[in-house]
Protein backbone atom coordinates (compact mmCIF):
# COMPACT_ATOMS: atom_id res chain seq x y z
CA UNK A 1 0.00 0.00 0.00
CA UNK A 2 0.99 3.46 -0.94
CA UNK A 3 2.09 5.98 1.43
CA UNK A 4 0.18 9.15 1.51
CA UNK A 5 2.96 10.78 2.51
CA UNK A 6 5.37 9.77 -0.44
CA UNK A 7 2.51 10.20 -2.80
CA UNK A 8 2.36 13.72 -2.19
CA UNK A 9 6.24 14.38 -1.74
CA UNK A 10 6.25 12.69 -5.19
CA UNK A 11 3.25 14.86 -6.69
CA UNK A 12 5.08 17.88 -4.96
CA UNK A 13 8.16 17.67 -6.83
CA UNK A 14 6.60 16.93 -10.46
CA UNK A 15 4.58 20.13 -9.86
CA UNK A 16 7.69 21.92 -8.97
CA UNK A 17 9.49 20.45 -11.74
CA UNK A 18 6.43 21.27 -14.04
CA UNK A 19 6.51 25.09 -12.60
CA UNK A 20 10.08 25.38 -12.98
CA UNK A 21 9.67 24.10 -16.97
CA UNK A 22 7.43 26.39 -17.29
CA UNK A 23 8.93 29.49 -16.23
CA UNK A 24 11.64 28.40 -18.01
CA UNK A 25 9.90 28.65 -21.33
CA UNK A 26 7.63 31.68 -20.32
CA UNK A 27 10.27 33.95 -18.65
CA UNK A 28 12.31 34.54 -21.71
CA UNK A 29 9.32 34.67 -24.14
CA UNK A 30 8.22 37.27 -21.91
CA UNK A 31 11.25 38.85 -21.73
CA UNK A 32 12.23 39.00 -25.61
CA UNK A 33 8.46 40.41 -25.89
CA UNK A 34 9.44 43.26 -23.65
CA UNK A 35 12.91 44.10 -25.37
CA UNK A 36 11.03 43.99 -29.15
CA UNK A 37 8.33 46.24 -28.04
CA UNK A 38 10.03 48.77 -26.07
């Protein structure tokens, strides 16, 4: 039987994993928007 416990460490990390990805691929897109329009 699963431990709660782990299950959410484990869900805890993919979502910080996921959230780092993604601003990862958002920050700059952000960033290059910025520096084209100003």
């Amino acid at each position: 039987m699963l431990i709660p416990n782990d299950l959410i460490k484990s869900k805890n990390s993919y979502l910080s994993r996921h959230m780092k990805y993604l601003l990862n691929g958002v920050l700059p897109f952000y960033n290059f928007l910025f520096n084209y329009l100003i």
